[in-house]
C-alpha atoms as a PDB file:
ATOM      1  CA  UNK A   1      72.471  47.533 -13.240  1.00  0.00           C
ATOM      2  CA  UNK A   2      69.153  48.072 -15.306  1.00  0.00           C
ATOM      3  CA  UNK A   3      66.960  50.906 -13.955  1.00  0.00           C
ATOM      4  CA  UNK A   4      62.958  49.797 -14.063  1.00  0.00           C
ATOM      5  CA  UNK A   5      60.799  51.493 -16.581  1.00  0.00           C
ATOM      6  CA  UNK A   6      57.996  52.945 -14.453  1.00  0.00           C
ATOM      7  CA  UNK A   7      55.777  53.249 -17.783  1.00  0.00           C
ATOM      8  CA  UNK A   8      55.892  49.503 -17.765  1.00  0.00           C
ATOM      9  CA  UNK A   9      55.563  48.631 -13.831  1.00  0.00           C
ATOM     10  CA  UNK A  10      52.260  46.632 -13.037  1.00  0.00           C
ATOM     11  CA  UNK A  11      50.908  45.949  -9.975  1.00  0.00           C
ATOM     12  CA  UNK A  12      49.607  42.101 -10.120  1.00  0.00           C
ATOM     13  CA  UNK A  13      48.391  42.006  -6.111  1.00  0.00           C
ATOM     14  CA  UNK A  14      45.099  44.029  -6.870  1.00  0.00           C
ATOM     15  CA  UNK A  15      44.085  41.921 -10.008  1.00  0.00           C
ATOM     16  CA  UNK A  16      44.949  38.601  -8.537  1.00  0.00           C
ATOM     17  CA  UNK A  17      42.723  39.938  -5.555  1.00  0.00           C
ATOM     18  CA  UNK A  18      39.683  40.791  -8.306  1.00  0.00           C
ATOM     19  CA  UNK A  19      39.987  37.605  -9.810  1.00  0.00           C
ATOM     20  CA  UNK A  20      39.681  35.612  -6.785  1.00  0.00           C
ATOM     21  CA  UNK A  21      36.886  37.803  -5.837  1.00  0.00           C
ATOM     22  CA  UNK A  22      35.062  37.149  -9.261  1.00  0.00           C
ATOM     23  CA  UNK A  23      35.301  33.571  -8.549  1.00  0.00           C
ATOM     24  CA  UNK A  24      33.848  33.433  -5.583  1.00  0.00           C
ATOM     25  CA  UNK A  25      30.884  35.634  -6.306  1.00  0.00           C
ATOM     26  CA  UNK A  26      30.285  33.478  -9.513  1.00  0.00           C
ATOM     27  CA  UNK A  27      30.387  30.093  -7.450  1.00  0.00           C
ATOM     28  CA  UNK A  28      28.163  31.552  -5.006  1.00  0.00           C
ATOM     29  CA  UNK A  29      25.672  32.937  -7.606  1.00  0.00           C
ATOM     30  CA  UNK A  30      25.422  29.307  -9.301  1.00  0.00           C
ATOM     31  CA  UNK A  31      25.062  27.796  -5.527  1.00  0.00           C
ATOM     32  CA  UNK A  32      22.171  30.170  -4.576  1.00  0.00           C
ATOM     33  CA  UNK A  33      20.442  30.213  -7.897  1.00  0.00           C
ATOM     34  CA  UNK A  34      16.544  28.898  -7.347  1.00  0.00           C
ATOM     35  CA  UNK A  35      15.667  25.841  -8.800  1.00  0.00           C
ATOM     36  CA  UNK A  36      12.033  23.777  -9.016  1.00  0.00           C
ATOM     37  CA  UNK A  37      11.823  20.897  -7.043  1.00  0.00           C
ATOM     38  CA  UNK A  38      12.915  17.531  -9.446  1.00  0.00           C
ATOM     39  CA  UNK A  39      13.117  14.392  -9.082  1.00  0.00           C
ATOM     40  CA  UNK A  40      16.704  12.533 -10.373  1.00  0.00           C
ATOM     41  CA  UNK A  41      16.262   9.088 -12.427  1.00  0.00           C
ATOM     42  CA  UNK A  42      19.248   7.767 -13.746  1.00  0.00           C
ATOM     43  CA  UNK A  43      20.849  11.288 -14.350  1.00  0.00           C
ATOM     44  CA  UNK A  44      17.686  12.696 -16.262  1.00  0.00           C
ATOM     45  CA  UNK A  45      16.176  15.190 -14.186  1.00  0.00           C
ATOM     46  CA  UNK A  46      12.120  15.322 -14.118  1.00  0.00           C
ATOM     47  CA  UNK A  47       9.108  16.835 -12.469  1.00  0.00           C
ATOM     48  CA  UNK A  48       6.943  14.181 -10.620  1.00  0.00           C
ATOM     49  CA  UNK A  49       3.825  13.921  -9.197  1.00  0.00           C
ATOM     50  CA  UNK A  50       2.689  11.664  -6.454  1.00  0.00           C
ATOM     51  CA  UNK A  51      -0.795  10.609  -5.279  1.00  0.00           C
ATOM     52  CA  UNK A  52      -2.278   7.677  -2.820  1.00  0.00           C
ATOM     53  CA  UNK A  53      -5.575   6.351  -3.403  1.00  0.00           C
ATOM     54  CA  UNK A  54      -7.917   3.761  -2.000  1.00  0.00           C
ATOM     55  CA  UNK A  55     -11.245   1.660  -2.270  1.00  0.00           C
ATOM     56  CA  UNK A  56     -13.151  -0.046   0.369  1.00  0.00           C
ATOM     57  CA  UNK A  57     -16.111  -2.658   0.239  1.00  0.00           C
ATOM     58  CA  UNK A  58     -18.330  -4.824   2.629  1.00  0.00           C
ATOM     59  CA  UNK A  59     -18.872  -8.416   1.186  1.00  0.00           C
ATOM     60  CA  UNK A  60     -20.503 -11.258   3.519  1.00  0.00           C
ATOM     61  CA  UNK A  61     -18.356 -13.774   4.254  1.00  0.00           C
ATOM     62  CA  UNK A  62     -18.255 -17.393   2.808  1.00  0.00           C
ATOM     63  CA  UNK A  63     -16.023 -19.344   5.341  1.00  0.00           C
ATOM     64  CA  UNK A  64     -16.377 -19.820   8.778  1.00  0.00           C
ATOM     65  CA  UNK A  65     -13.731 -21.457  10.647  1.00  0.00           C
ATOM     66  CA  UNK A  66     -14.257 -22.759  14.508  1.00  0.00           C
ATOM     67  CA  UNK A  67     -12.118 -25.076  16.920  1.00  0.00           C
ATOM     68  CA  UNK A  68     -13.805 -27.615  18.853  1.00  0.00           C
ATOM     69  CA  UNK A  69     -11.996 -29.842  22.387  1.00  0.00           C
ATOM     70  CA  UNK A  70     -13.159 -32.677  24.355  1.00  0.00           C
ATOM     71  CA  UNK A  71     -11.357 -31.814  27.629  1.00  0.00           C
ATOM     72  CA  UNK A  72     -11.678 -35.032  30.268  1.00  0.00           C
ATOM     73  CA  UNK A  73     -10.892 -35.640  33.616  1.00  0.00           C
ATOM     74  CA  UNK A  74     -10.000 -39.309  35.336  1.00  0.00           C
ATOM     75  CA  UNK A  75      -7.323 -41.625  36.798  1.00  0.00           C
ATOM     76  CA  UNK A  76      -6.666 -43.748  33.657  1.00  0.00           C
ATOM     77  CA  UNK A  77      -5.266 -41.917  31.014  1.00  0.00           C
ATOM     78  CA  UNK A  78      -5.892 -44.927  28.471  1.00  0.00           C
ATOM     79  CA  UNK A  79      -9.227 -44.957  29.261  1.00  0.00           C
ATOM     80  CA  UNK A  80      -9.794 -41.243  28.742  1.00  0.00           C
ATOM     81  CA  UNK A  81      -7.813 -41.557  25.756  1.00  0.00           C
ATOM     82  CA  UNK A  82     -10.638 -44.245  24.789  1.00  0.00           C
ATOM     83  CA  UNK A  83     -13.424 -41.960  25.514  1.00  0.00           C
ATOM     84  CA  UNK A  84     -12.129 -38.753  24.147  1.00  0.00           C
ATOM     85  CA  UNK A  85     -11.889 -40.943  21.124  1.00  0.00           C
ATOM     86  CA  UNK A  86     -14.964 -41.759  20.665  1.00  0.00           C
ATOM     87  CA  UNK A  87     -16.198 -38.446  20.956  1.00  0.00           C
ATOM     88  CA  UNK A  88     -14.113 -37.207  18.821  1.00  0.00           C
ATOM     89  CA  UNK A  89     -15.330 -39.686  16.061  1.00  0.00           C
ATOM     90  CA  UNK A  90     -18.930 -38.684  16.664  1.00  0.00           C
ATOM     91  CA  UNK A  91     -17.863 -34.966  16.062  1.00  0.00           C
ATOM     92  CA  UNK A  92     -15.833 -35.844  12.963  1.00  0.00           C
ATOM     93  CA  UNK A  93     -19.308 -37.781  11.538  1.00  0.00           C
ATOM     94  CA  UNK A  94     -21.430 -35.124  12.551  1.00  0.00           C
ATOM     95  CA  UNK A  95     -19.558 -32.280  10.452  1.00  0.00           C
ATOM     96  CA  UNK A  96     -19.587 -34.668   7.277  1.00  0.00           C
ATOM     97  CA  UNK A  97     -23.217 -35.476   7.688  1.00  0.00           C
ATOM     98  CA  UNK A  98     -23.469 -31.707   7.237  1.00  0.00           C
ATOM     99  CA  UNK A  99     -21.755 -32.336   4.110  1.00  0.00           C
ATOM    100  CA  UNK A 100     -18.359 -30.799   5.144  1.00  0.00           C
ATOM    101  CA  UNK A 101     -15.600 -32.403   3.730  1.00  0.00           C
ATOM    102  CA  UNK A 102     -13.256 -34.453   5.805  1.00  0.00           C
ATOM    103  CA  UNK A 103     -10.116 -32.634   4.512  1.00  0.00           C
ATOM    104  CA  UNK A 104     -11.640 -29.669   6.316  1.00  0.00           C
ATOM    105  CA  UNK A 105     -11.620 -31.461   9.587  1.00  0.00           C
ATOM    106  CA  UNK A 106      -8.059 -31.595  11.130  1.00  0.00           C
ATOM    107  CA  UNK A 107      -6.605 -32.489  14.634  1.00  0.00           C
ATOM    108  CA  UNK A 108      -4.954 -29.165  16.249  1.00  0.00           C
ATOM    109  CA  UNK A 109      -4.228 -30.139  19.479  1.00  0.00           C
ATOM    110  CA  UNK A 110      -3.291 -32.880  21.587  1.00  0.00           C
ATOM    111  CA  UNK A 111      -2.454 -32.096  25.899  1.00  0.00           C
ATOM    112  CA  UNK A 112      -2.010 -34.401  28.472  1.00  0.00           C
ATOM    113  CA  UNK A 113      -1.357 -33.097  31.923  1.00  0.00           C
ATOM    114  CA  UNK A 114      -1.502 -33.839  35.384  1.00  0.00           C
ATOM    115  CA  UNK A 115      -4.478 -32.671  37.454  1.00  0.00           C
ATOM    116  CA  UNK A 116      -3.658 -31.076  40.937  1.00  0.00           C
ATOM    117  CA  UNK A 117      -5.734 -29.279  43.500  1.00  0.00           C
ATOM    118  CA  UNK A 118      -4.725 -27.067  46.097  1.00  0.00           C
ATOM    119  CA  UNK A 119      -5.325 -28.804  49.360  1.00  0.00           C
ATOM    120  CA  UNK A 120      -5.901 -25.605  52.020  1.00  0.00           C
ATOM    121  CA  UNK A 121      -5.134 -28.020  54.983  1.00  0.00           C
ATOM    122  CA  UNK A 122      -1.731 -29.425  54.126  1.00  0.00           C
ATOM    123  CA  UNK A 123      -0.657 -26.550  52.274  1.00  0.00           C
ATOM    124  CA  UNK A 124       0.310 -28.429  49.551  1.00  0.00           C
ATOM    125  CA  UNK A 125      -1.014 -30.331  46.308  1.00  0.00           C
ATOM    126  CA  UNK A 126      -3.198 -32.985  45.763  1.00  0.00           C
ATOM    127  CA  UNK A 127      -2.929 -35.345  42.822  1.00  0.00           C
ATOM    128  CA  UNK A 128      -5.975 -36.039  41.313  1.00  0.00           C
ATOM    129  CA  UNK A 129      -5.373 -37.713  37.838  1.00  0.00           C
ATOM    130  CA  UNK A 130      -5.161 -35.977  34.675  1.00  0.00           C
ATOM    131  CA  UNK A 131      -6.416 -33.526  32.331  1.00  0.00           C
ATOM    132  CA  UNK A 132      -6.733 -34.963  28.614  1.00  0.00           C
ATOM    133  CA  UNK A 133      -7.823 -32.563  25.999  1.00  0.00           C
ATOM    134  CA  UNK A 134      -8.049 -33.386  22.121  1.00  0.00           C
ATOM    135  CA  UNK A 135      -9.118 -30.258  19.490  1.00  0.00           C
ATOM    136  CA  UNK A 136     -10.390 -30.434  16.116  1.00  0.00           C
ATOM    137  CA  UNK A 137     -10.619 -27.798  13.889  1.00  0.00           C
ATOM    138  CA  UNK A 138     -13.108 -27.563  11.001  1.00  0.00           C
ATOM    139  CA  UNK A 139     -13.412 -24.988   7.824  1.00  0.00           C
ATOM    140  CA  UNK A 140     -16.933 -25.223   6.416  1.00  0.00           C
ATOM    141  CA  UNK A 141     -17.645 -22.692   3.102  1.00  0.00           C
ATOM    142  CA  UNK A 142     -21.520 -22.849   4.176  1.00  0.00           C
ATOM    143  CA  UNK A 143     -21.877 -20.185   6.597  1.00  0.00           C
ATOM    144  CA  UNK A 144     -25.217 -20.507   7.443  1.00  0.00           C
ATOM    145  CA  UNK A 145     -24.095 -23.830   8.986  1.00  0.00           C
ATOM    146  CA  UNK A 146     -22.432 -21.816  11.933  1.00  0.00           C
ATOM    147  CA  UNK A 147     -24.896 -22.429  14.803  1.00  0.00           C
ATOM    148  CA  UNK A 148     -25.606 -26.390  13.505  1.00  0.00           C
ATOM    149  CA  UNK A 149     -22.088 -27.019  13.716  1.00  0.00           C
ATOM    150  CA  UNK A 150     -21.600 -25.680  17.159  1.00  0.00           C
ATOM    151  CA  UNK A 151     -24.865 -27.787  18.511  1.00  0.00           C
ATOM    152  CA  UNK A 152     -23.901 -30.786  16.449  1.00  0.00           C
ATOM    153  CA  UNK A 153     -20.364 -30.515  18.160  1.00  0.00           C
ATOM    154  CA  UNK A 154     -21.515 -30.055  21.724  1.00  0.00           C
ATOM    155  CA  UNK A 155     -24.147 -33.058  21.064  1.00  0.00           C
ATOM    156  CA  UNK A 156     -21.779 -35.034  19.856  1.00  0.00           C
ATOM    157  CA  UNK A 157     -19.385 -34.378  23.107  1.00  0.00           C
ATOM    158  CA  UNK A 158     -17.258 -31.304  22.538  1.00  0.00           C
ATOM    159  CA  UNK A 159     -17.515 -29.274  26.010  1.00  0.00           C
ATOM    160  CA  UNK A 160     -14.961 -26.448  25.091  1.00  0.00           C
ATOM    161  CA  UNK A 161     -15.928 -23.941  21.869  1.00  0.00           C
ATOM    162  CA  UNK A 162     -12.637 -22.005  21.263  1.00  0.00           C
ATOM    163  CA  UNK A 163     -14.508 -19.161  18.907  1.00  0.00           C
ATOM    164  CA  UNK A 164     -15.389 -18.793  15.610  1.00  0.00           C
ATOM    165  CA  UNK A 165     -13.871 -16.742  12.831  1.00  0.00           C
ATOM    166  CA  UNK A 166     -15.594 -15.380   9.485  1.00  0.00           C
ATOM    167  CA  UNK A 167     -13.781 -14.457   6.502  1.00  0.00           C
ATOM    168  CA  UNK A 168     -13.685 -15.092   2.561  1.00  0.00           C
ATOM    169  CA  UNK A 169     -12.733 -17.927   0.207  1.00  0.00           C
ATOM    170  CA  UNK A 170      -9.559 -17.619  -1.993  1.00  0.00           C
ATOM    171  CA  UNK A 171     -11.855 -17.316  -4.816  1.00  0.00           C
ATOM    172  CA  UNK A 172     -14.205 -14.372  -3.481  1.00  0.00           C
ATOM    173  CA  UNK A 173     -10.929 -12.823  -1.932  1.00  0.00           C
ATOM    174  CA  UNK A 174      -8.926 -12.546  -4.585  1.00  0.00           C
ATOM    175  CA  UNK A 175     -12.064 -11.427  -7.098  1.00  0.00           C
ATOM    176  CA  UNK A 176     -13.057  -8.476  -4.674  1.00  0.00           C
ATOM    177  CA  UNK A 177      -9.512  -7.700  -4.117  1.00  0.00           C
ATOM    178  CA  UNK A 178      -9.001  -7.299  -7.860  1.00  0.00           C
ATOM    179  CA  UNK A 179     -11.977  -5.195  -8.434  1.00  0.00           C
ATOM    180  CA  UNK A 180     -10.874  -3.092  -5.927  1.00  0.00           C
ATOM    181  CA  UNK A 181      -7.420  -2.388  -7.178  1.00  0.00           C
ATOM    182  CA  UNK A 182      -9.163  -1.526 -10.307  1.00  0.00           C
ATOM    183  CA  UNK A 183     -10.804   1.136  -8.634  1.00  0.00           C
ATOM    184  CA  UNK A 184      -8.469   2.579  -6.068  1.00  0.00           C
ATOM    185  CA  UNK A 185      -6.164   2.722  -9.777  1.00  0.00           C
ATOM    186  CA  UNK A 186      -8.263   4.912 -11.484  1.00  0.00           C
ATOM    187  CA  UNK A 187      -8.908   6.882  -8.717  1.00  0.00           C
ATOM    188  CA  UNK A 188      -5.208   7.374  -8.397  1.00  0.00           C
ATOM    189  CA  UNK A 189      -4.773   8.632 -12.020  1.00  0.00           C
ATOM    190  CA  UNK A 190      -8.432  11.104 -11.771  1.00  0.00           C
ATOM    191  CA  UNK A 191      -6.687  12.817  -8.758  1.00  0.00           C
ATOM    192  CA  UNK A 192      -3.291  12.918 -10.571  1.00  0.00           C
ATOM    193  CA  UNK A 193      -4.702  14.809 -13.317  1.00  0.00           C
ATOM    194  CA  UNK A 194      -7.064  16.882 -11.144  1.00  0.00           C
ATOM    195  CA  UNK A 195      -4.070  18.308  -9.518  1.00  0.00           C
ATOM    196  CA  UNK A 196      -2.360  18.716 -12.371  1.00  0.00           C
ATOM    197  CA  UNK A 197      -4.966  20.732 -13.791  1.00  0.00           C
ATOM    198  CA  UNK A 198      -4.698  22.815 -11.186  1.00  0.00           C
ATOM    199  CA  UNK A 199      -1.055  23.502 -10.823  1.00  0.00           C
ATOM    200  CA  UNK A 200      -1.594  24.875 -14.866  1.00  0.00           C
ATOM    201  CA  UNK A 201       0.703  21.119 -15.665  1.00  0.00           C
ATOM    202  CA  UNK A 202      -0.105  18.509 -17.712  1.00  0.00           C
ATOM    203  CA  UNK A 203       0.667  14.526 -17.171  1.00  0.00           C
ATOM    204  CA  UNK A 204       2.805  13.078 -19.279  1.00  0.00           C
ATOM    205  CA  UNK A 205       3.606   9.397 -18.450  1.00  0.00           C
ATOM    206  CA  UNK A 206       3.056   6.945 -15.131  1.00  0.00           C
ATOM    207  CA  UNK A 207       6.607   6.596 -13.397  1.00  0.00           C
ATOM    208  CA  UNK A 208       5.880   4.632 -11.190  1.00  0.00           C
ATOM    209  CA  UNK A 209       2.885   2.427  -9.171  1.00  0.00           C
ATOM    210  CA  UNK A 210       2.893   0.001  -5.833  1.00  0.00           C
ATOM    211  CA  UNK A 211       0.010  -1.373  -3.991  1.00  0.00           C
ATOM    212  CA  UNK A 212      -1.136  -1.781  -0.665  1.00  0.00           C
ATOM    213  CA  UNK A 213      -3.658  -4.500   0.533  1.00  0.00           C
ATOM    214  CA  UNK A 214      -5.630  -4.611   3.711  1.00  0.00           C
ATOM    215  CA  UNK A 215      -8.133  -7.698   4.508  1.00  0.00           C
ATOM    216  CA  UNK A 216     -10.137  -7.411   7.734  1.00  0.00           C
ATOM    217  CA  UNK A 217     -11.961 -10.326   8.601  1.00  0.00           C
ATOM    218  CA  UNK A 218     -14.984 -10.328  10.928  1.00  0.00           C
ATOM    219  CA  UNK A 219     -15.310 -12.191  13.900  1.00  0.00           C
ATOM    220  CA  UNK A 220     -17.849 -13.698  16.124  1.00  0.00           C
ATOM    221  CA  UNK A 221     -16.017 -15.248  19.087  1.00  0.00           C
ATOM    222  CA  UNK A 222     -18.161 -17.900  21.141  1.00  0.00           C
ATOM    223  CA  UNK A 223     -16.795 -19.091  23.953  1.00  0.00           C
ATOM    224  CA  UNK A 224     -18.569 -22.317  25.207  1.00  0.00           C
ATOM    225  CA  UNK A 225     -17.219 -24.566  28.016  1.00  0.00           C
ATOM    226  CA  UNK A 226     -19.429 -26.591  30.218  1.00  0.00           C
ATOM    227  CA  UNK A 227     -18.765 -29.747  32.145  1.00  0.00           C
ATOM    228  CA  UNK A 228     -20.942 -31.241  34.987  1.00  0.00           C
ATOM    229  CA  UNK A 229     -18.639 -31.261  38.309  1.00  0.00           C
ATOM    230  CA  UNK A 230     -16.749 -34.670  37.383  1.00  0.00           C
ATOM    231  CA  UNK A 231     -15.185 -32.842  34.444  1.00  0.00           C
ATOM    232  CA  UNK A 232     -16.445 -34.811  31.463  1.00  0.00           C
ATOM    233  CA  UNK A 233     -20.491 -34.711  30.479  1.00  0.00           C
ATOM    234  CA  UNK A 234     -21.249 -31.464  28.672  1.00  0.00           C
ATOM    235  CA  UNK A 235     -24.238 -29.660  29.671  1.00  0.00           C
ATOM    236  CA  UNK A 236     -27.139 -29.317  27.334  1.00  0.00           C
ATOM    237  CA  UNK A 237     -26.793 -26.207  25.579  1.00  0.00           C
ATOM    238  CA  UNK A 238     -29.523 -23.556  24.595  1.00  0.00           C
ATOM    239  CA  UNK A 239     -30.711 -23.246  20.737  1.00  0.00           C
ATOM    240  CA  UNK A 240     -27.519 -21.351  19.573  1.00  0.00           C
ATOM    241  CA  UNK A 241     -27.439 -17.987  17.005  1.00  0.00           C
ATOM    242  CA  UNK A 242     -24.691 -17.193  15.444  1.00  0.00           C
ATOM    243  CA  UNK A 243     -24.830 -13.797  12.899  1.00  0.00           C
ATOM    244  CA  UNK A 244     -21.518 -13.725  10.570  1.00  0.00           C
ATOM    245  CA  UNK A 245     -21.363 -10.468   9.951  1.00  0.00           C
ATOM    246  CA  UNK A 246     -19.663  -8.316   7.115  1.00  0.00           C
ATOM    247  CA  UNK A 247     -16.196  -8.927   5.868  1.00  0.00           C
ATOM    248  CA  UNK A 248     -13.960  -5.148   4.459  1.00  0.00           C
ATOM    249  CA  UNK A 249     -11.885  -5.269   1.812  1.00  0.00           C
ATOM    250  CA  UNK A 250      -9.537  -2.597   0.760  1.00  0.00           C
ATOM    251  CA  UNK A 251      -7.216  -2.175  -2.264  1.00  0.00           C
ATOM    252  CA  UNK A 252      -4.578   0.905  -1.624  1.00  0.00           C
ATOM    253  CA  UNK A 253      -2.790   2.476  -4.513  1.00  0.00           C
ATOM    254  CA  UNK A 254       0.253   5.079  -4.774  1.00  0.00           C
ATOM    255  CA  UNK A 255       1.441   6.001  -7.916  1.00  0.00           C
ATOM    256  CA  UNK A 256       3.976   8.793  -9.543  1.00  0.00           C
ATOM    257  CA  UNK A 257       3.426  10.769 -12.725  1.00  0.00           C
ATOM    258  CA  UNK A 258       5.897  12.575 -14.944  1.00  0.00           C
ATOM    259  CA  UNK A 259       4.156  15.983 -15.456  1.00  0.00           C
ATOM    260  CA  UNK A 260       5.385  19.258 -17.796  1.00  0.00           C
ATOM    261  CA  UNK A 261       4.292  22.798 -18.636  1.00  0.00           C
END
């Protein structure tokens, strides 16, 4: 049997040992190494930027919306059908003689139901006919017209005024709402580059931009109801004022920039 030549005997535990040592130091060194914070597109790796921006503005309004009912009271529904009619015809002709067009008159609402009073001696319910309401609602772009419309309405027979709502045209809308977004954009890029300046980067390219719109409309709520006590004649009403009011508009911007140095 062969003797071993100690001149050639290697111990292989302590370098196997070393290696896997090595290893681990060098995976943990690559794990723990510091790195800026990037942003990952499609496998290319860049340095962003983000910034929000926004611009505001007051505009009167040009539109005034408002909802108008006849509410009746009676035995015979066919006859307060008749009369609700009628009122509602004279309400109709009163809006176009203000030279609102009758495309911007339309029928909302439509309720019959029966009327019932609580009776305190039997306990119980008392049937007293019905309730017959008919609504209208009507979109005028002459907003000075607010308080004629209301008085014409009541005059004409309307005894219940839902409210009345101010706010902006498509056209005027969507023109503010542009300019805006012009704005709040270049306000955007001015603070994207101000920053930049100051972290000692400069912008390269936009990566990305989304917008944000808010529309607030101003309101004037005017709730008129009067009947006389058999449910049906409205009650003269008082010189009415109505003041529209101011309408914001705001245009909101966030964009990203690619930035280097």
């Amino acid at each position: 049997m062969a003797e071993k030549n100690p001149a050639f005997a290697v111990d292989v535990a302590p370098m196997a040992f070393a290696v896997v040592i090595a290893a681990l130091l060098l995976s943990g060194a690559f794990f723990y190494s510091p790195q800026k914070a990037i942003i990952s597109n499609t496998g290319d790796s860049r340095h962003t930027l983000s910034v929000s921006a926004d611009a505001q503005k007051e505009i009167s309004p040009d539109k005034v919306e408002m909802s108008f009912s006849v509410i009746s009271r009676g035995k015979d529904p066919s006859a307060m059908q008749a009369e609700n009619d009628a009122k509602l015809r004279s309400i109709k002709d009163s809006m176009v003689q203000l030279g609102i067009p009758a495309s911007n008159i339309q029928t909302v609402g439509y309720s019959l139901d029966r009327w019932q009073e609580y009776n305190k001696t039997s306990g119980g319910y008392d049937d007293k006919g019905y309730v017959l309401s008919n609504s209208l609602r009507v979109v005028s772009y002459d907003v000075s017209q607010a308080g004629t419309m209301l008085k014409s309405a009541v005059a004409g027979g309307a005894n219940d005024v839902s409210g009345i709502s101010f706010g902006l045209s498509d056209k005027l809308r969507d023109a503010t709402y542009t300019e805006l977004l012009k704005t709040a954009s270049a306000q955007a890029k001015g603070k994207a580059q101000s920053m930049a300046s100051a972290a000692g980067v400069s912008i390269t390219s936009l990566v990305s931009m989304n917008e944000g719109y808010s529309y607030y409309s101003a309101k004037s709520n005017v709730n008129y109801r009067a009947m006389d006590s058999a449910g049906s004649a409205p009650v003269p009403s008082p010189e009415i004022s109505v003041s529209a009011g101011t309408v914001m508009v705001t245009a909101q911007v966030s964009a990203s920039y690619e930035v280097s140095g």
